[in-house]
Protein backbone atom coordinates (compact mmCIF):
# COMPACT_ATOMS: atom_id res chain seq x y z
CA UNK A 1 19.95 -3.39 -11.84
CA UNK A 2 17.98 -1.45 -8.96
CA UNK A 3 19.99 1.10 -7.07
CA UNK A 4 19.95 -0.16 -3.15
CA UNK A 5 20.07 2.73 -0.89
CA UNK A 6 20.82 3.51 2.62
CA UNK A 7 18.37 2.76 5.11
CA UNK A 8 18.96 6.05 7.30
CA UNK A 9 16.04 8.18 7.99
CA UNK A 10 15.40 11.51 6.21
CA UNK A 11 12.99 14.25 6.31
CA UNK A 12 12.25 17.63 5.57
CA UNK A 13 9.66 19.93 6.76
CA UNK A 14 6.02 20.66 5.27
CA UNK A 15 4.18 22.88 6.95
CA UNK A 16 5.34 25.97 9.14
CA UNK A 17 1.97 25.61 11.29
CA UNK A 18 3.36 23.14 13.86
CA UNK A 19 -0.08 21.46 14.68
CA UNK A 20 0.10 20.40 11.06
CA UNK A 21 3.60 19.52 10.97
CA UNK A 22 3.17 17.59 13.92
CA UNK A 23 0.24 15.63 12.30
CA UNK A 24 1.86 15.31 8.61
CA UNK A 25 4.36 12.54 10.78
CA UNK A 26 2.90 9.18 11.87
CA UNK A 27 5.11 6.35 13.70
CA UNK A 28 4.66 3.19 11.31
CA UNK A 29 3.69 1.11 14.21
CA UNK A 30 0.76 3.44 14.37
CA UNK A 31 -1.71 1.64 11.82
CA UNK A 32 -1.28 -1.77 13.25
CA UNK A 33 -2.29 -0.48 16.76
CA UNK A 34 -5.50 1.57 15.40
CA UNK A 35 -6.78 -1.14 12.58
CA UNK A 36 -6.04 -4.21 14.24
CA UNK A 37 -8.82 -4.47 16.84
CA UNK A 38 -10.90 -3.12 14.74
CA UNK A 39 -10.63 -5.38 12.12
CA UNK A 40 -10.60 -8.07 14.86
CA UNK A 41 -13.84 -6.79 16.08
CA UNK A 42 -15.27 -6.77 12.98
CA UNK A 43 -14.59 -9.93 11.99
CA UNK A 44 -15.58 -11.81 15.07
CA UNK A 45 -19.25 -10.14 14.72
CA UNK A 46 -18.77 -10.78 11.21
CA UNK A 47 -18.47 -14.70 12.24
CA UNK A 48 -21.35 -14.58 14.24
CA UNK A 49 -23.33 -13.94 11.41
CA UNK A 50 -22.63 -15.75 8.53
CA UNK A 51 -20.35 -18.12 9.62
CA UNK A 52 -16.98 -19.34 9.35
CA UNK A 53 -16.93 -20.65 5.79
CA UNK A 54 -18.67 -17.83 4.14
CA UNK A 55 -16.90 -15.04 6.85
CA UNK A 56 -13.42 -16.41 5.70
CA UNK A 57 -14.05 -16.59 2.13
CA UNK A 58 -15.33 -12.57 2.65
CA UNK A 59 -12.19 -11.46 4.20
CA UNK A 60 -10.35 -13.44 1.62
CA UNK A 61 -12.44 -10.85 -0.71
CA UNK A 62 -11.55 -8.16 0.97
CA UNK A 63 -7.60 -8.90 0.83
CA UNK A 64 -8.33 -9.06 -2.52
CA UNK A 65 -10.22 -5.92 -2.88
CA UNK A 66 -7.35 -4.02 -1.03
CA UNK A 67 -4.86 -4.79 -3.60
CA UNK A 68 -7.01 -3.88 -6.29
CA UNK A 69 -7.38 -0.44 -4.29
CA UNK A 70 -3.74 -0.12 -3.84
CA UNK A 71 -2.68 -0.55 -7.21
CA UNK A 72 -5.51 1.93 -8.45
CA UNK A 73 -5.00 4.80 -5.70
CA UNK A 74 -1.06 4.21 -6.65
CA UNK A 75 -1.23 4.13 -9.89
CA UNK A 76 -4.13 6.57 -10.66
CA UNK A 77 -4.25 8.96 -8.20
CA UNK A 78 -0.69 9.34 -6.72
CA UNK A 79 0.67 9.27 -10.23
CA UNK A 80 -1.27 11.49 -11.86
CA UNK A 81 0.31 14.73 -12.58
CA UNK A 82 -1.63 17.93 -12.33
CA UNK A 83 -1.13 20.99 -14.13
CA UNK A 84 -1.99 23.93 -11.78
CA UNK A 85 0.46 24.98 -9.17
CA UNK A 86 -2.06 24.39 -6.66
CA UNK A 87 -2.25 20.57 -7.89
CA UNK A 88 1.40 20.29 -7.77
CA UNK A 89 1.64 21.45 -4.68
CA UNK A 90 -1.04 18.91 -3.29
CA UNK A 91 0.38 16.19 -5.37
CA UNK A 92 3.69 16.69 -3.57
CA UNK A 93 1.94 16.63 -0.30
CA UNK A 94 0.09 13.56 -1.18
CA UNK A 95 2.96 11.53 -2.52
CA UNK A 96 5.60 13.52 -4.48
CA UNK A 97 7.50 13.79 -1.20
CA UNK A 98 7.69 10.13 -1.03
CA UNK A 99 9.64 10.04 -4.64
CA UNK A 100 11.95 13.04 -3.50
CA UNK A 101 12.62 11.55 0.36
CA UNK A 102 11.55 8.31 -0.09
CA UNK A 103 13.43 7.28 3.65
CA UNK A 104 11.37 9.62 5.23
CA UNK A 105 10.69 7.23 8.10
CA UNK A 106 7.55 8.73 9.25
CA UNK A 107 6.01 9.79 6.37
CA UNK A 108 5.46 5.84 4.50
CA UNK A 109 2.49 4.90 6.16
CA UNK A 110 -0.66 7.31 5.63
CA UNK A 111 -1.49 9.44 8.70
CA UNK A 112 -4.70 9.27 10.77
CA UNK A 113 -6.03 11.80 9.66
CA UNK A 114 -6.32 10.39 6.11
CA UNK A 115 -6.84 6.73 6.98
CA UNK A 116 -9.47 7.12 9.47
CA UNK A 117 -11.42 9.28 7.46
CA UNK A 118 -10.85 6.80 4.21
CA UNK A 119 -11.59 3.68 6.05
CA UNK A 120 -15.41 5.18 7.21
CA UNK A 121 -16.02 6.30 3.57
CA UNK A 122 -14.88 2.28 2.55
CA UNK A 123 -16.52 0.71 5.50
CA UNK A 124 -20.47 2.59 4.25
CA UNK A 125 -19.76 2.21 0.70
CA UNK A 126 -19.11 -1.53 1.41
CA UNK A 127 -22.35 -1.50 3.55
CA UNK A 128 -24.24 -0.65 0.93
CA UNK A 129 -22.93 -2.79 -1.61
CA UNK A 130 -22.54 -5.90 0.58
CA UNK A 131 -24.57 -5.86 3.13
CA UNK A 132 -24.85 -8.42 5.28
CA UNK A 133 -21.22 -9.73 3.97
CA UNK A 134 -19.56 -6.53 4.88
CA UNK A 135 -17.97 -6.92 8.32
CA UNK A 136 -16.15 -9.62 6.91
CA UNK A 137 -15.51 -8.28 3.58
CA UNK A 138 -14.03 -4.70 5.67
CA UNK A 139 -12.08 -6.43 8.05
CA UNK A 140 -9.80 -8.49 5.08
CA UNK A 141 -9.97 -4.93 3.46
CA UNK A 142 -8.49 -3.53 6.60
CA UNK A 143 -5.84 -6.60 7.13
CA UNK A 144 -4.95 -6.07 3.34
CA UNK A 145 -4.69 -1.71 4.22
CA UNK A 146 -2.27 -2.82 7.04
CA UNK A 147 -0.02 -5.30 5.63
CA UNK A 148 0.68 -2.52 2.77
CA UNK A 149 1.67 -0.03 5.43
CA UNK A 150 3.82 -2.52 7.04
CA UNK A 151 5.48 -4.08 3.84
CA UNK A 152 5.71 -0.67 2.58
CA UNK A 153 7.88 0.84 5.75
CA UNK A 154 9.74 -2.37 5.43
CA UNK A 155 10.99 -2.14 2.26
CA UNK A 156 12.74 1.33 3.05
CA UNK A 157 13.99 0.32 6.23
CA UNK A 158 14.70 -3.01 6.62
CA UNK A 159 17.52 -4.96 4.73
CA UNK A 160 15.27 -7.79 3.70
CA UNK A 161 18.01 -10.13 2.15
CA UNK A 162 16.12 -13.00 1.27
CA UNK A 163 13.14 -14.65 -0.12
CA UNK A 164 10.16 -13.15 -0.51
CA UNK A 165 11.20 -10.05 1.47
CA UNK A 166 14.21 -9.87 -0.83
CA UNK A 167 11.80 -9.94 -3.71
CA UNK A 168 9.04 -6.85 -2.90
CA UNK A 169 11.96 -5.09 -1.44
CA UNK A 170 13.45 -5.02 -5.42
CA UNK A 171 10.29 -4.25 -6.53
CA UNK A 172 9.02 -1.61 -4.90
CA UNK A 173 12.58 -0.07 -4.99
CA UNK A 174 12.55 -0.77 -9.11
CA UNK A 175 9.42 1.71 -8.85
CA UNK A 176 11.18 4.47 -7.05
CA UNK A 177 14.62 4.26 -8.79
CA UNK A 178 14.17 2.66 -12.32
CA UNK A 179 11.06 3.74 -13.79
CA UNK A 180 7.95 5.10 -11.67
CA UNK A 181 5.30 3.82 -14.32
CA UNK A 182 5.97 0.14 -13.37
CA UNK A 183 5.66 -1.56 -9.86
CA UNK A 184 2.52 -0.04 -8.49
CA UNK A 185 1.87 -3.03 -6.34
CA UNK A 186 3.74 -2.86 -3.05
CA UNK A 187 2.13 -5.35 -1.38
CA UNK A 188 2.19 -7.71 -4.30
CA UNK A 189 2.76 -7.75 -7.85
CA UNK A 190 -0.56 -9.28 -9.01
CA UNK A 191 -2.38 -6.05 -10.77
CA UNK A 192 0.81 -5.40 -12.53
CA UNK A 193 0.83 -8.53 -14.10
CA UNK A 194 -2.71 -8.08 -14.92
CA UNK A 195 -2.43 -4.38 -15.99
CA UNK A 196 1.09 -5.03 -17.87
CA UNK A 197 2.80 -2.83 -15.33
CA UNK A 198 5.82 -5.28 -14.51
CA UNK A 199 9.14 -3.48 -14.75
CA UNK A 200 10.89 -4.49 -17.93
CA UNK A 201 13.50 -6.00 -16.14
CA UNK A 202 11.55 -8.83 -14.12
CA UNK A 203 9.48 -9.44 -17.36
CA UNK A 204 13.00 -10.28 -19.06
CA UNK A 205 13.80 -12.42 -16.21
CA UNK A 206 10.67 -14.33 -16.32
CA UNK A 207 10.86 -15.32 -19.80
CA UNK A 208 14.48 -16.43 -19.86
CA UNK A 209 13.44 -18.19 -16.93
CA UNK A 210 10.51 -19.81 -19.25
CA UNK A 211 12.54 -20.63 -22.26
CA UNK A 212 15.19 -22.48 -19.73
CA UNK A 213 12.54 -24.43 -18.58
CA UNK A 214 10.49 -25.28 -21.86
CA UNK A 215 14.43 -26.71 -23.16
């Protein structure tokens, strides 16, 4: 059964420079206000030029393509466990303070001086290999980006008792307090069904569920 925890905020400081202290916190309102006109920019030029079929079917793609992003950067990269003491050092800045003070209120959405950065790298690369598709395709990307940030905060701080909430609340907490080498998706669960990541425990469920069913 996953451990449910307290929803009061905790922290702990970083860095003894205070500029970078300062800028290590972000308020998880923060990505919504910066991403959201821009993906709404995007998408309306996006519109203008290839229309409305083909510009919604691109920023399905790009929901899509965030997921798959998530799951990899979550499972690959924040996951991975370095060596040297240097890596472990920035692997606890990156994300191993997230497993130790996982409450942290202002440190579960990534800062802007992370995002921004990340987002130009995606929105060239996505240039290059889309082209004329890409507003579209970047602006779903970006939606996709946000809603992670925002179901992410949510499931540390807000009770979500009930239906779907309920259910990526579980999840994501199953990754933090059962086993941290299931549950990568936060957003969703559909790359851990793909990539046989499901915790144990809601694979279990499923298949009673099935054999109930199939009776």
């Amino acid at each position: 059964m996953t451990k449910f925890v307290s929803n009061k905020n905790e922290t702990i400081r970083l860095f003894k420079n205070p500029v970078l202290e300062y800028f290590s916190h972000i308020h998880p309102v923060t990505p919504v206000i910066v991403f959201v006109p821009v993906l709404l920019i995007l998408s309306y030029f996006g519109y203008q030029e290839i229309g409305i079929l083909k510009g919604t079917l691109c920023f399905a793609a790009g929901i899509l393509l965030w997921t798959l992003i998530e799951y990899v950067i979550h499972r690959w990269a924040f996951h991975y466990h370095p060596k040297s003491e240097a890596g472990k050092r920035i692997h606890f800045l990156v994300h191993g303070i997230h497993h130790d003070y996982p409450r942290d209120a202002t440190r579960l959405v990534m800062p802007l001086l992370v995002s921004i950065p990340l987002a130009v790298f995606f929105y060239f690369l996505f240039s290059a290999i889309f082209g004329v598709y890409n507003l579209n395709i970047f602006a779903g990307f970006i939606f996709g980006y946000v809603s992670y940030d925002s179901i992410h905060y949510a499931t540390h701080h807000f009770k979500m008792e009930k239906g779907l909430g309920k259910f990526l609340k579980v999840y994501h907490l199953k990754h933090h307090y059962n086993d941290e080498h299931t549950a990568y998706g936060v957003s969703n669960p559909l790359w851990d069904f793909i990539f046989g990541t499901v915790p144990p425990q809601l694979k279990e469920k499923k298949e009673s569920e099935n054999m109930i069913t199939n009776e």
